[in-house]
PDB file of N, CA and C in Angstrom:
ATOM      1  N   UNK A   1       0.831  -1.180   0.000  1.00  0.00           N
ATOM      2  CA  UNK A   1       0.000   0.000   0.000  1.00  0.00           C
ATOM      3  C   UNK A   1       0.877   1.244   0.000  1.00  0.00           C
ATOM      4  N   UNK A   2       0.153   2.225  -0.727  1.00  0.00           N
ATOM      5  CA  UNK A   2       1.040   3.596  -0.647  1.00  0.00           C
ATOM      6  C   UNK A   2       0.146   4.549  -0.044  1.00  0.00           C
ATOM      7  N   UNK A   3       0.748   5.344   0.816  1.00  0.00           N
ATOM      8  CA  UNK A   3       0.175   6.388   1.542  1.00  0.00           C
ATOM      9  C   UNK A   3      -1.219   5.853   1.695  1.00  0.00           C
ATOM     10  N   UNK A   4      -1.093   4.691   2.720  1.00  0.00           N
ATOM     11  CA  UNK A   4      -2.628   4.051   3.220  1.00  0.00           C
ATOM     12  C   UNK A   4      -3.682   3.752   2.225  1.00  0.00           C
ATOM     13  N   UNK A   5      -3.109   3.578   1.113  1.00  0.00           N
ATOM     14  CA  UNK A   5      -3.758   3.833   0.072  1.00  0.00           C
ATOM     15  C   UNK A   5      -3.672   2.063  -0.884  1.00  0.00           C
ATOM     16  N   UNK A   6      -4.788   1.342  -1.677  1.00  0.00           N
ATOM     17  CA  UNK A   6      -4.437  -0.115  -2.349  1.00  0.00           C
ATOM     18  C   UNK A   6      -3.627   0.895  -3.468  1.00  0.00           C
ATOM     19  N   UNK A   7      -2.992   0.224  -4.257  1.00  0.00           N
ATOM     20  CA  UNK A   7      -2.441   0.402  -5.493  1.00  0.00           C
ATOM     21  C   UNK A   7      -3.608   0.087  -6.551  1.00  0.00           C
ATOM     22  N   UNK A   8      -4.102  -0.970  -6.258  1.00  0.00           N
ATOM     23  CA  UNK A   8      -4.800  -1.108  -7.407  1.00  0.00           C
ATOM     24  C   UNK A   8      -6.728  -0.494  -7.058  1.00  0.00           C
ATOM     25  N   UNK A   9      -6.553   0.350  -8.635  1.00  0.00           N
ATOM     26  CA  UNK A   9      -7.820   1.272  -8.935  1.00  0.00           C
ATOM     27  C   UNK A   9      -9.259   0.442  -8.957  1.00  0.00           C
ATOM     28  N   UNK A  10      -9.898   0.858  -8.663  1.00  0.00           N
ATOM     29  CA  UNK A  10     -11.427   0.750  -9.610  1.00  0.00           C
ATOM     30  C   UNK A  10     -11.124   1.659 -10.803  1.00  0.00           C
ATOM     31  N   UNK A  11     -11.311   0.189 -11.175  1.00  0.00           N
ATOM     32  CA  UNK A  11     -11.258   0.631 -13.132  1.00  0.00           C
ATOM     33  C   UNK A  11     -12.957  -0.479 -13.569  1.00  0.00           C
ATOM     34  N   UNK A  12     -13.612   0.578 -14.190  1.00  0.00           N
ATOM     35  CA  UNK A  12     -14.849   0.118 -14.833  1.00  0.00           C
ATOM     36  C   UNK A  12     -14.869   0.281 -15.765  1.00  0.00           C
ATOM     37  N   UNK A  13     -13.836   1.515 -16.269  1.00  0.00           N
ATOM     38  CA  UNK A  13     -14.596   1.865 -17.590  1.00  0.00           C
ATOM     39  C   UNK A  13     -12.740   1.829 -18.757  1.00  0.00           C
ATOM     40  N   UNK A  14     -13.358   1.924 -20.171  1.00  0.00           N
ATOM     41  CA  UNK A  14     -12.463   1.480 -20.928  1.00  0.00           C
ATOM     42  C   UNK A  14     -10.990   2.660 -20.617  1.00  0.00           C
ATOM     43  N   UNK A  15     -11.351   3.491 -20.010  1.00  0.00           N
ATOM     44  CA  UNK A  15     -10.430   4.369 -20.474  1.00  0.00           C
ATOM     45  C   UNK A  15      -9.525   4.560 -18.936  1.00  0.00           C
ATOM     46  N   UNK A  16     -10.414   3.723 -18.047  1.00  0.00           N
ATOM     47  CA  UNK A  16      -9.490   3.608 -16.616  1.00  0.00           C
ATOM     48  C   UNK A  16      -8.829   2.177 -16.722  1.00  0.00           C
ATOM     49  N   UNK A  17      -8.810   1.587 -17.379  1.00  0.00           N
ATOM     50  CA  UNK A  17      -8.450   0.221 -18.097  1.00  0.00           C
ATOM     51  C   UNK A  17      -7.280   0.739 -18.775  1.00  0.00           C
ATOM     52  N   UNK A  18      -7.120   1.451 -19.695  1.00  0.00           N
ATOM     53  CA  UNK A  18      -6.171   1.512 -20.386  1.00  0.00           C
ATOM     54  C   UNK A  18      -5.212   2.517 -19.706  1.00  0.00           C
ATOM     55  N   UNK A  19      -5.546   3.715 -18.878  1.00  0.00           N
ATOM     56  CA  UNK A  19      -4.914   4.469 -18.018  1.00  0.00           C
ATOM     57  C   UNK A  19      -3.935   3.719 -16.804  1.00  0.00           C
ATOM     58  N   UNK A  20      -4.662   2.753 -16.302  1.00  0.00           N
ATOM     59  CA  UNK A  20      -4.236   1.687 -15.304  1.00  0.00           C
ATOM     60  C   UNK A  20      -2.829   0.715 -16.609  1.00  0.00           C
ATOM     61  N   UNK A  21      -3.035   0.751 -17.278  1.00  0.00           N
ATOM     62  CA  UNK A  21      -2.346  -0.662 -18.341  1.00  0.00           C
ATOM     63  C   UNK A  21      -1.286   0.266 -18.715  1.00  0.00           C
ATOM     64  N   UNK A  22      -1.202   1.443 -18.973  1.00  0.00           N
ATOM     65  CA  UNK A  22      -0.347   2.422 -19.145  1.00  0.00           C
ATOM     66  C   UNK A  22       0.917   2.283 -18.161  1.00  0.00           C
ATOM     67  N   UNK A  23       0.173   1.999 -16.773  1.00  0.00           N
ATOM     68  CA  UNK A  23       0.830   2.359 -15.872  1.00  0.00           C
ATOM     69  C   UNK A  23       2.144   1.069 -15.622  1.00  0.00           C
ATOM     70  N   UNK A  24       2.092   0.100 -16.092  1.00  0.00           N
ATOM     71  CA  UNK A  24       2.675  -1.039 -16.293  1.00  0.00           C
ATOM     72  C   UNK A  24       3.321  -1.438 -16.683  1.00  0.00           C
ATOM     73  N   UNK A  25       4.646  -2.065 -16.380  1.00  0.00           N
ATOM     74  CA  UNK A  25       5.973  -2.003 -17.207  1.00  0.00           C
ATOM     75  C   UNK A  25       5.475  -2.797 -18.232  1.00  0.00           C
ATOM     76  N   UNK A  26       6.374  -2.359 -19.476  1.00  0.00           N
ATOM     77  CA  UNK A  26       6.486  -3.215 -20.644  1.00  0.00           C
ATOM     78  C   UNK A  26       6.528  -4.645 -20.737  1.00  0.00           C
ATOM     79  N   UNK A  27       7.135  -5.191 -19.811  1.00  0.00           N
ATOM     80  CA  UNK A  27       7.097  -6.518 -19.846  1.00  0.00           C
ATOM     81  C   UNK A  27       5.545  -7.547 -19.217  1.00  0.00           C
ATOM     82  N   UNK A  28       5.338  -6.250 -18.258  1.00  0.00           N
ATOM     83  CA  UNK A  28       3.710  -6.746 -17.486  1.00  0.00           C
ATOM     84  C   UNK A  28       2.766  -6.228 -18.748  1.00  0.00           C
ATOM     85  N   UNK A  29       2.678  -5.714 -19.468  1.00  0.00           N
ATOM     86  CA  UNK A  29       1.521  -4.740 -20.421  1.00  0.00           C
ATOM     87  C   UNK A  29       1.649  -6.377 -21.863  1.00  0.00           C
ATOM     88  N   UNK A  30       3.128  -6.519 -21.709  1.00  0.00           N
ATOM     89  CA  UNK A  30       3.084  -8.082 -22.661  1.00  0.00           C
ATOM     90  C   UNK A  30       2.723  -9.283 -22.567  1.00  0.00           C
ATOM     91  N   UNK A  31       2.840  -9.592 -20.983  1.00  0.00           N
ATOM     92  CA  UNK A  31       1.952 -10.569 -20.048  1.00  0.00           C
ATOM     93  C   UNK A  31       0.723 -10.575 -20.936  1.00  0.00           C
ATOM     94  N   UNK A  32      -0.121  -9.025 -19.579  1.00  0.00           N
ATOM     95  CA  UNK A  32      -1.557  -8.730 -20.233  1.00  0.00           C
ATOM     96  C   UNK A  32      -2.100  -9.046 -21.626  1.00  0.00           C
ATOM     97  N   UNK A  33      -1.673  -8.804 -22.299  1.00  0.00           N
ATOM     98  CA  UNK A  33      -1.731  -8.892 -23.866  1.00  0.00           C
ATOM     99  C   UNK A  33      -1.922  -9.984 -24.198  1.00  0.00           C
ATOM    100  N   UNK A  34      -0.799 -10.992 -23.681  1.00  0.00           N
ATOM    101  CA  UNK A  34      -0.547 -12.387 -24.082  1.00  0.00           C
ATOM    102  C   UNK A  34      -1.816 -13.462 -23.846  1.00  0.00           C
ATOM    103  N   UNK A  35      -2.172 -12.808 -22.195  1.00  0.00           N
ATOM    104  CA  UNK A  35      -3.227 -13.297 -21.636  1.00  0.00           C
ATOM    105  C   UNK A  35      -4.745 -12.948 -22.062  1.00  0.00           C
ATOM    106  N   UNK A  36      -5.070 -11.529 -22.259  1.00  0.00           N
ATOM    107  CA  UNK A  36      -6.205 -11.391 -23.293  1.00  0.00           C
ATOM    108  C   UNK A  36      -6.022 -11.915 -24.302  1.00  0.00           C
ATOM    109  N   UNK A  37      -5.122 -12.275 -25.114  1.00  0.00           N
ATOM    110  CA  UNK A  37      -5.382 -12.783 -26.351  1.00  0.00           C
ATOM    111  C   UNK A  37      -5.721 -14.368 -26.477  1.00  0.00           C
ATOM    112  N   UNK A  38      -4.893 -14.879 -25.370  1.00  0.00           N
ATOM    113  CA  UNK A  38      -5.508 -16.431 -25.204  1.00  0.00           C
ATOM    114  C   UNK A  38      -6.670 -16.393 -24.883  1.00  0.00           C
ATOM    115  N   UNK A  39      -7.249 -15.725 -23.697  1.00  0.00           N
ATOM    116  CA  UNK A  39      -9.120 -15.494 -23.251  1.00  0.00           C
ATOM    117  C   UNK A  39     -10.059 -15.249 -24.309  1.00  0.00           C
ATOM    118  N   UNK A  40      -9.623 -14.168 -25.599  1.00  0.00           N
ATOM    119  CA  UNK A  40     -10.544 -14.410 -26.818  1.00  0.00           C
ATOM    120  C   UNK A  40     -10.454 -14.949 -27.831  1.00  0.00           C
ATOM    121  N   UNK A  41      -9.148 -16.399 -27.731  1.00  0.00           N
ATOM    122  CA  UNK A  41      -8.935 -16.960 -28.605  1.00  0.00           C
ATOM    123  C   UNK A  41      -9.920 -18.446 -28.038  1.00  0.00           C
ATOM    124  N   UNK A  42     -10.216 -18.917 -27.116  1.00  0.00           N
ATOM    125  CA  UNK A  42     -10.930 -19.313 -26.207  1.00  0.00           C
ATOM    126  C   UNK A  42     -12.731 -19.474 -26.906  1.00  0.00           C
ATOM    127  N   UNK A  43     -12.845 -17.701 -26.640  1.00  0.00           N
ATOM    128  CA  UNK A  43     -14.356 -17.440 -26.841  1.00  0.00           C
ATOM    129  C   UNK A  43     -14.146 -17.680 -27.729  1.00  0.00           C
ATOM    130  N   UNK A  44     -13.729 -17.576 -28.766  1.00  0.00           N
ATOM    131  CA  UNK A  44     -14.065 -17.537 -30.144  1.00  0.00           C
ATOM    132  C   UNK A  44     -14.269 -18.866 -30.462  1.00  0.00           C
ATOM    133  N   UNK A  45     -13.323 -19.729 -30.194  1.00  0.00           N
ATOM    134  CA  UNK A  45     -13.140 -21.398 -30.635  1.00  0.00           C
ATOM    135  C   UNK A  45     -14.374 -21.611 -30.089  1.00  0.00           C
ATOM    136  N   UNK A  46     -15.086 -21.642 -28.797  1.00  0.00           N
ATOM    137  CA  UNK A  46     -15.930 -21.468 -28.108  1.00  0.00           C
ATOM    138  C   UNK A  46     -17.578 -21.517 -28.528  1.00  0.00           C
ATOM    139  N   UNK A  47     -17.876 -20.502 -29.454  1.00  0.00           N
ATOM    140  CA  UNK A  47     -18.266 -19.579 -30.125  1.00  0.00           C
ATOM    141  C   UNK A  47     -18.798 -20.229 -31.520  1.00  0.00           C
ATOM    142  N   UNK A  48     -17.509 -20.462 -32.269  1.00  0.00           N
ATOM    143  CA  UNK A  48     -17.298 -21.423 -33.680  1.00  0.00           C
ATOM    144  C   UNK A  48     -17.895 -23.084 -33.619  1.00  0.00           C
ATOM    145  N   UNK A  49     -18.091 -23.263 -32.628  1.00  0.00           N
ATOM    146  CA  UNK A  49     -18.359 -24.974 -32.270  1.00  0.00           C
ATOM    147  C   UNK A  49     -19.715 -24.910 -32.215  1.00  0.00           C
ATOM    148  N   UNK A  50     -20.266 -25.488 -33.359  1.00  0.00           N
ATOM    149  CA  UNK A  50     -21.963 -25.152 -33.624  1.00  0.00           C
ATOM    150  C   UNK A  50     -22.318 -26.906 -34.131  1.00  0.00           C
ATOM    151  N   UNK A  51     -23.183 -27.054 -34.307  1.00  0.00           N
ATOM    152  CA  UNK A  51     -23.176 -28.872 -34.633  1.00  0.00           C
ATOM    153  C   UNK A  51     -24.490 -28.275 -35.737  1.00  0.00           C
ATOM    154  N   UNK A  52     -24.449 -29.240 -36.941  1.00  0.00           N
ATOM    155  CA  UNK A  52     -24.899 -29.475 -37.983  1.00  0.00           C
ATOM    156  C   UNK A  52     -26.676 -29.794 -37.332  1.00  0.00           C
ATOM    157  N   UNK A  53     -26.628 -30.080 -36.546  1.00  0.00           N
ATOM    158  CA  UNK A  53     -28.285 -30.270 -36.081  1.00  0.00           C
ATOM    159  C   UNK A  53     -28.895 -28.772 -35.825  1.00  0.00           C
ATOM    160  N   UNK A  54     -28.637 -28.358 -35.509  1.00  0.00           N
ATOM    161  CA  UNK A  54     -28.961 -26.570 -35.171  1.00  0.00           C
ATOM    162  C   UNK A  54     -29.723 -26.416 -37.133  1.00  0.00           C
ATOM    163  N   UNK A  55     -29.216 -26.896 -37.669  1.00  0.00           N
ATOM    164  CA  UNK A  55     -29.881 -26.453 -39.270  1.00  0.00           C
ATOM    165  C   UNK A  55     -31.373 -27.616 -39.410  1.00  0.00           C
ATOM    166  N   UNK A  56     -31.535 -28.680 -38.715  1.00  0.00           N
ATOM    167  CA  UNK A  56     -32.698 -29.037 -38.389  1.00  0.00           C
ATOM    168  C   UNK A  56     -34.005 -28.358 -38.763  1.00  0.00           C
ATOM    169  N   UNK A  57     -34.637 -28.595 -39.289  1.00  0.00           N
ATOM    170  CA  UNK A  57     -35.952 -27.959 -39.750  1.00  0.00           C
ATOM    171  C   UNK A  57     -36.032 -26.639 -40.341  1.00  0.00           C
ATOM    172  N   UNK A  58     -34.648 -26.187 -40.600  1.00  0.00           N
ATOM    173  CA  UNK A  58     -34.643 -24.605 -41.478  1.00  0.00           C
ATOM    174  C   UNK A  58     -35.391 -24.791 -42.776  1.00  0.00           C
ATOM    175  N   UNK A  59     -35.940 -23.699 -43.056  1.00  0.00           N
ATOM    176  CA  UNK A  59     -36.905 -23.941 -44.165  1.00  0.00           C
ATOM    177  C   UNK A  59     -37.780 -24.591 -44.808  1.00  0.00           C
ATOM    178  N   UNK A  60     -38.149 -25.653 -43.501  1.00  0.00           N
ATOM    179  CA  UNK A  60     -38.846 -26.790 -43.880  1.00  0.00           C
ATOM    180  C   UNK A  60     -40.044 -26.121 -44.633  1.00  0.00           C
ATOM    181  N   UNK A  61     -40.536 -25.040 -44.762  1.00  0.00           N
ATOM    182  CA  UNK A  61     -42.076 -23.970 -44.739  1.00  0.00           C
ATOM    183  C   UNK A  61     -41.758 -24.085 -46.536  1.00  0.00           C
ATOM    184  N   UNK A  62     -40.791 -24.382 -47.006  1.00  0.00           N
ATOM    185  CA  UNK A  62     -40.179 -23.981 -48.574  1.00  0.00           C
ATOM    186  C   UNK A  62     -40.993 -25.170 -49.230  1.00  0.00           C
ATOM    187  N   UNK A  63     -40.924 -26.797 -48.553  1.00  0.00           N
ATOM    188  CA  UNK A  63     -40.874 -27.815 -48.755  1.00  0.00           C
ATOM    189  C   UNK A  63     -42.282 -28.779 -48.844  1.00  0.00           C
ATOM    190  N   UNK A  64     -42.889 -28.089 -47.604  1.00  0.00           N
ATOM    191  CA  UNK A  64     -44.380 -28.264 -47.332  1.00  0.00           C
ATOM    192  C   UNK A  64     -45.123 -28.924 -48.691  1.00  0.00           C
ATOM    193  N   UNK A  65     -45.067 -28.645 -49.719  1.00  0.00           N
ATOM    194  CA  UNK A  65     -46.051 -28.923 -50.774  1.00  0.00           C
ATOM    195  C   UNK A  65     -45.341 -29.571 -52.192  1.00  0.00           C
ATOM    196  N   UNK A  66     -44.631 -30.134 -51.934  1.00  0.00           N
ATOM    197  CA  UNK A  66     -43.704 -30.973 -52.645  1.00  0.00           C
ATOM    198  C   UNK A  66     -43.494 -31.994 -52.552  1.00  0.00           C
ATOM    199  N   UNK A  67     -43.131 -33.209 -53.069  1.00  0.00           N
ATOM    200  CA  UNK A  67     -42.627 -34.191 -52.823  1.00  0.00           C
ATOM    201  C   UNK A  67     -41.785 -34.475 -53.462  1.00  0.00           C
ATOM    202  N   UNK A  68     -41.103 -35.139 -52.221  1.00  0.00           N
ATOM    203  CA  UNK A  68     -39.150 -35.426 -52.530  1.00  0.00           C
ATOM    204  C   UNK A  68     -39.205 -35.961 -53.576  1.00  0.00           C
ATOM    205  N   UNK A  69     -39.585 -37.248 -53.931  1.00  0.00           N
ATOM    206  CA  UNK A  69     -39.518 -38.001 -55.088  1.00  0.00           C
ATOM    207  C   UNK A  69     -39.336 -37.746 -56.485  1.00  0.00           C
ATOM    208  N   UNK A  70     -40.427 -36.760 -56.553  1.00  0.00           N
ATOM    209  CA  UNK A  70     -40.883 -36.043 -57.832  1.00  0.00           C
ATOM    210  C   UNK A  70     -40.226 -34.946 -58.480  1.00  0.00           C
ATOM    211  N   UNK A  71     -39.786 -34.579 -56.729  1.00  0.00           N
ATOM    212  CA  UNK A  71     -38.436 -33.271 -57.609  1.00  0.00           C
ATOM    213  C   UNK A  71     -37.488 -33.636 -57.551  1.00  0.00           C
ATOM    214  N   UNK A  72     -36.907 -34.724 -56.813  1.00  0.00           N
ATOM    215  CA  UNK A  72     -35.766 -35.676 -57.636  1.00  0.00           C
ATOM    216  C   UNK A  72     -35.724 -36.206 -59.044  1.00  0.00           C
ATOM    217  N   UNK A  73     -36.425 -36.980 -58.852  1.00  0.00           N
ATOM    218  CA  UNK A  73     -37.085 -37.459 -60.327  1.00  0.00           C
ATOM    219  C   UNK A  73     -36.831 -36.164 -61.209  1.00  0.00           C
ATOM    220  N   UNK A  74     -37.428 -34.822 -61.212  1.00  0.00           N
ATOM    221  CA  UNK A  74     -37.350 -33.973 -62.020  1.00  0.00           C
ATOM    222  C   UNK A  74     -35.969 -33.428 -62.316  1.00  0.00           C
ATOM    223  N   UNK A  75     -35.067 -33.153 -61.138  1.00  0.00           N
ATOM    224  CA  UNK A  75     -34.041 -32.373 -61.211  1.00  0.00           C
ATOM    225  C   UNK A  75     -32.907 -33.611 -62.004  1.00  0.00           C
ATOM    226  N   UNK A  76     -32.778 -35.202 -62.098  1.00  0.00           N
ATOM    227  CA  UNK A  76     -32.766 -35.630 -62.775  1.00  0.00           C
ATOM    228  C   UNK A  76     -33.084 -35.912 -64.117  1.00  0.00           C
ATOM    229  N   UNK A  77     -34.023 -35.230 -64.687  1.00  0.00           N
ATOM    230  CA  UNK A  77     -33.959 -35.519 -65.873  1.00  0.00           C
ATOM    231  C   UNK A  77     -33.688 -34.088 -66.479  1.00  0.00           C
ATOM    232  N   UNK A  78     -33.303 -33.380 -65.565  1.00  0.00           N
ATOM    233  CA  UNK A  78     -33.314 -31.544 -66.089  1.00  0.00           C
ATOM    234  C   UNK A  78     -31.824 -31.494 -66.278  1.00  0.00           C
TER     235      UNK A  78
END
């Protein structure tokens, strides 16, 4: 503590975030960096992982009055 005081701020907002990150040696600000970038490399992979069932019944409303057969059959001989 300095002068009875924590070192570390309430930071909420983007610009006490980056004021605080300022404050940080070069080698800690490369840490940080290193470490946000693994955390949204994470979400993202995260994020990207969707499964082929989720497309389940999309557009079935297109299909309603058709039959498979026939527009096979057709798109075959087209």
């Amino acid at each position: 503590m300095i002068g009875g005081k924590s070192r570390t701020k309430n930071i909420t907002t983007h610009q006490g975030i980056r004021c605080y990150i300022e404050t940080l040696t070069p080698d800690n600000q490369l840490h940080l960096l290193e470490e946000i970038t693994a955390i949204v490399r994470r979400r993202i992979v995260t994020e990207l992982k969707r499964s082929i069932t989720e497309l389940e019944g999309l557009g079935k409303e297109i299909w309603q009055e058709i039959d498979a057969q026939e527009y096979v059959n057709q798109e075959c001989t087209s």
